[in-house]
Protein backbone atom coordinates (compact mmCIF):
# COMPACT_ATOMS: atom_id res chain seq x y z
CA UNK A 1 -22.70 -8.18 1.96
CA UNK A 2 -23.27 -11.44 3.29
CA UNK A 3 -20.10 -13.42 5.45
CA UNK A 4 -18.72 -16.39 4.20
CA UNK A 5 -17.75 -17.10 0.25
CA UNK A 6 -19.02 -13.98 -0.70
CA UNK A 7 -16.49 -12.07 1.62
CA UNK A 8 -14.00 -14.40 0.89
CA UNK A 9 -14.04 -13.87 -2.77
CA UNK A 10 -14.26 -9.95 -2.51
CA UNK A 11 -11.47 -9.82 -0.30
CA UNK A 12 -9.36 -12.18 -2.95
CA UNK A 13 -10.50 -9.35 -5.11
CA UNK A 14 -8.85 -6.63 -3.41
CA UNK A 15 -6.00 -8.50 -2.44
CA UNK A 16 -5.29 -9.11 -6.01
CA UNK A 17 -6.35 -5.37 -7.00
CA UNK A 18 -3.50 -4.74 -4.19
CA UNK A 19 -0.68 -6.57 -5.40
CA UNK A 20 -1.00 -5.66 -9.01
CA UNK A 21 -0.64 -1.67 -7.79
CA UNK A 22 2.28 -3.10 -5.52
CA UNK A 23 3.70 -5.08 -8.60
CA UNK A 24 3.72 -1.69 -10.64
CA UNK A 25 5.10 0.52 -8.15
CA UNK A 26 8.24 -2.03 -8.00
CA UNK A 27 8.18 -1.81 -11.62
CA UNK A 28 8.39 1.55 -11.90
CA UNK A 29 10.76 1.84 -8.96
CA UNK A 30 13.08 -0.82 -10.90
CA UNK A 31 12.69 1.17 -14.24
CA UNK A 32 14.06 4.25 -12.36
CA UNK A 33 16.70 2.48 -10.61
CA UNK A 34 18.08 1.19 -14.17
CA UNK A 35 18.00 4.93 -15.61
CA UNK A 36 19.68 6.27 -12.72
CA UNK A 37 22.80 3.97 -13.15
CA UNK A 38 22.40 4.07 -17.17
CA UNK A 39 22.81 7.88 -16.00
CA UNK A 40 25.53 7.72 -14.03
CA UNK A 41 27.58 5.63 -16.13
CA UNK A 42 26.93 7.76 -19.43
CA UNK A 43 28.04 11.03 -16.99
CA UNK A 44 31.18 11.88 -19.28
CA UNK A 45 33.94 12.95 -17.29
CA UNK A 46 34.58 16.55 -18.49
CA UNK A 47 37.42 19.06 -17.62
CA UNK A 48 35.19 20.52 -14.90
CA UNK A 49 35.55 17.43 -12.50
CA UNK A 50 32.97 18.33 -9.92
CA UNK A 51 30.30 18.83 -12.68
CA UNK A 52 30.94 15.26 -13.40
CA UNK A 53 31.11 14.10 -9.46
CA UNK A 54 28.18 15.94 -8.59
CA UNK A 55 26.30 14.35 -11.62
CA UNK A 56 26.81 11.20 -10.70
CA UNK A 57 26.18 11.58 -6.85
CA UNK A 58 22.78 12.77 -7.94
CA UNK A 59 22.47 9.79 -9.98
CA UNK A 60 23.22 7.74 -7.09
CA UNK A 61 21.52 9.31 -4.64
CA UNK A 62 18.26 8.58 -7.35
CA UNK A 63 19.17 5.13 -7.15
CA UNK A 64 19.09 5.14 -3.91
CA UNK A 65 16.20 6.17 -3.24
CA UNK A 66 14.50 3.88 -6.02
CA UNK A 67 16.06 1.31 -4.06
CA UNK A 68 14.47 1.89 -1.16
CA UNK A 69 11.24 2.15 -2.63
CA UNK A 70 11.47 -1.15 -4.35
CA UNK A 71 12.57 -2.38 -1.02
CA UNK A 72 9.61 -1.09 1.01
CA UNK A 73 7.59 -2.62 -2.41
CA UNK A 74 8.75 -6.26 -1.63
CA UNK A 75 7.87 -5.29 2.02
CA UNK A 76 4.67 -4.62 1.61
CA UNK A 77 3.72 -7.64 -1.04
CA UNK A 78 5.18 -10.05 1.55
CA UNK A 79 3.20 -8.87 4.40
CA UNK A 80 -0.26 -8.84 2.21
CA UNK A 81 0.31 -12.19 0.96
CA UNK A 82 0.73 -13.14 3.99
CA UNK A 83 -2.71 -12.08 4.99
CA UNK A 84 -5.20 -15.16 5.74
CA UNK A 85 -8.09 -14.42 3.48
CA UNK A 86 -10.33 -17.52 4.74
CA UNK A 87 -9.95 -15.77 8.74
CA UNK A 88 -13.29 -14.05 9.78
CA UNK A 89 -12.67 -11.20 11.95
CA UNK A 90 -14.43 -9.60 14.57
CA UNK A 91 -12.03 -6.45 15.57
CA UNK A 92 -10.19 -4.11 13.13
CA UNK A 93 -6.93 -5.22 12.41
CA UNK A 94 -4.69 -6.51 9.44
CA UNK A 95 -6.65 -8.44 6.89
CA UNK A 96 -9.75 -7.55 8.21
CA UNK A 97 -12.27 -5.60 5.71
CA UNK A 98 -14.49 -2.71 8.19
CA UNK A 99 -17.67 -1.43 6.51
CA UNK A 100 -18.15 2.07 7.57
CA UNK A 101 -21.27 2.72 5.61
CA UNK A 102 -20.28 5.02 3.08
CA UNK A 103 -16.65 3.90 3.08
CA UNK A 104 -15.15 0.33 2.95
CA UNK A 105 -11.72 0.06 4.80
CA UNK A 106 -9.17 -2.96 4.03
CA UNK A 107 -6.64 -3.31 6.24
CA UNK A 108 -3.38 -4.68 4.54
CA UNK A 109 -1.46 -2.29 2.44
CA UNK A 110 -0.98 1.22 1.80
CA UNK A 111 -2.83 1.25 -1.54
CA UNK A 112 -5.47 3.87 -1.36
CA UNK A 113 -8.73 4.42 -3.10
CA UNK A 114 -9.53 1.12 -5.20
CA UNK A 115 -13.04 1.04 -7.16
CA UNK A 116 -14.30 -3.11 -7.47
CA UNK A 117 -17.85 -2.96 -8.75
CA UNK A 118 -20.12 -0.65 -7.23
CA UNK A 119 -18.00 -0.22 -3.87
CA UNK A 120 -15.32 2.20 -3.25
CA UNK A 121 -12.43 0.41 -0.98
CA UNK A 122 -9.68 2.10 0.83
CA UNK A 123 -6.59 -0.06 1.38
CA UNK A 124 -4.63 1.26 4.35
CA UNK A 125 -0.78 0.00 5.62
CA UNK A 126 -1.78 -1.36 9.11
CA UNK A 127 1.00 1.77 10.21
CA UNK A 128 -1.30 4.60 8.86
CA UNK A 129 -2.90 6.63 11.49
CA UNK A 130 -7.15 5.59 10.35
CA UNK A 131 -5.82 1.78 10.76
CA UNK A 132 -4.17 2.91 14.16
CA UNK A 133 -7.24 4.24 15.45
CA UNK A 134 -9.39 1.55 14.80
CA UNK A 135 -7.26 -1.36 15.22
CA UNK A 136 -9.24 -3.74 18.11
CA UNK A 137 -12.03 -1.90 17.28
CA UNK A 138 -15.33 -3.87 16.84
CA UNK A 139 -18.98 -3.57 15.02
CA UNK A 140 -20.85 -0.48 16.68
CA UNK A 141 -17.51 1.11 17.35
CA UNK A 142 -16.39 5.00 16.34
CA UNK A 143 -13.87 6.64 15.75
CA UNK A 144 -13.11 10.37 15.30
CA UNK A 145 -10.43 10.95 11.92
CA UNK A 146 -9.61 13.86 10.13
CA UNK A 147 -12.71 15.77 11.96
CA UNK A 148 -15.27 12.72 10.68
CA UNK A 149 -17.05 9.95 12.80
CA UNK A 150 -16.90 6.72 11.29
CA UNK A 151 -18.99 4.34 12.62
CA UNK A 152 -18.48 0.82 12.38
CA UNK A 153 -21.12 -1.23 10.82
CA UNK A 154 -19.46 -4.21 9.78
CA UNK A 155 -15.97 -6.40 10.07
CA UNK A 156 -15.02 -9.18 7.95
């Protein structure tokens, strides 16, 4: 893949492929959120009282948790939009898009496998333990993951 425009526009492709899963998870995350107090609040209180408690500390504790994930959602869209898509990069860090011959690596968000034309991307959080390992990395660089060398054969 040539630098320049061309980069630029396939990395405004995965960006957008990344915040549209992003968008979805908070989505679902809000959807559950709204059943789990819909739940609690329907929890009829019933002559065996701790039935009913323990029903609706479940519900909350569901809530919670939805909460959280919605929270690490907005988290996570802030920090990619964030990302300077014009930047050209020469070591593996956020934003920065490492061609590993067989596998194409964004660094931005915890995404996973996303499939834009004929390439196969893997978005990683910048916290994930492949992104650790070859953050400052540069072209010609390897690193050992998950018993695999991956050999670095391009940043962008």
């Amino acid at each position: 893949m040539k630098p320049g425009k061309e980069i630029q526009a396939f990395k405004e492709e995965i960006v957008d492929a990344c915040k549209k899963h992003i968008q979805n998870r908070m989505q679902v995350a809000e959807q559950a959120m709204k059943a789990a107090q819909e739940s609690a609040n329907s929890e009829e209180k019933s002559s065996a009282g701790d039935k009913y408690e323990t029903a609706r500390a479940m519900s909350q504790i569901d809530r919670d948790r939805n909460a959280k994930q919605m929270a690490e959602a907005k988290e996570e869209l802030s920090q990619l939009l964030k990302i300077d898509l014009t930047v050209s990069h020469t070591k593996a860090g956020i934003g920065a898009l490492v061609d590993c011959g067989s596998e194409w690596l964004f660094i931005a968000a915890g995404i996973g496998v996303i499939q834009l034309a004929d390439k196969k991307i893997i978005a990683l959080s910048p916290k994930a333990p492949l992104a650790r390992s070859l953050a400052g990395k540069t072209k010609n660089d390897s690193v050992e993951f998950n018993g695999r060398k991956l050999t670095i054969r391009q940043i962008f």
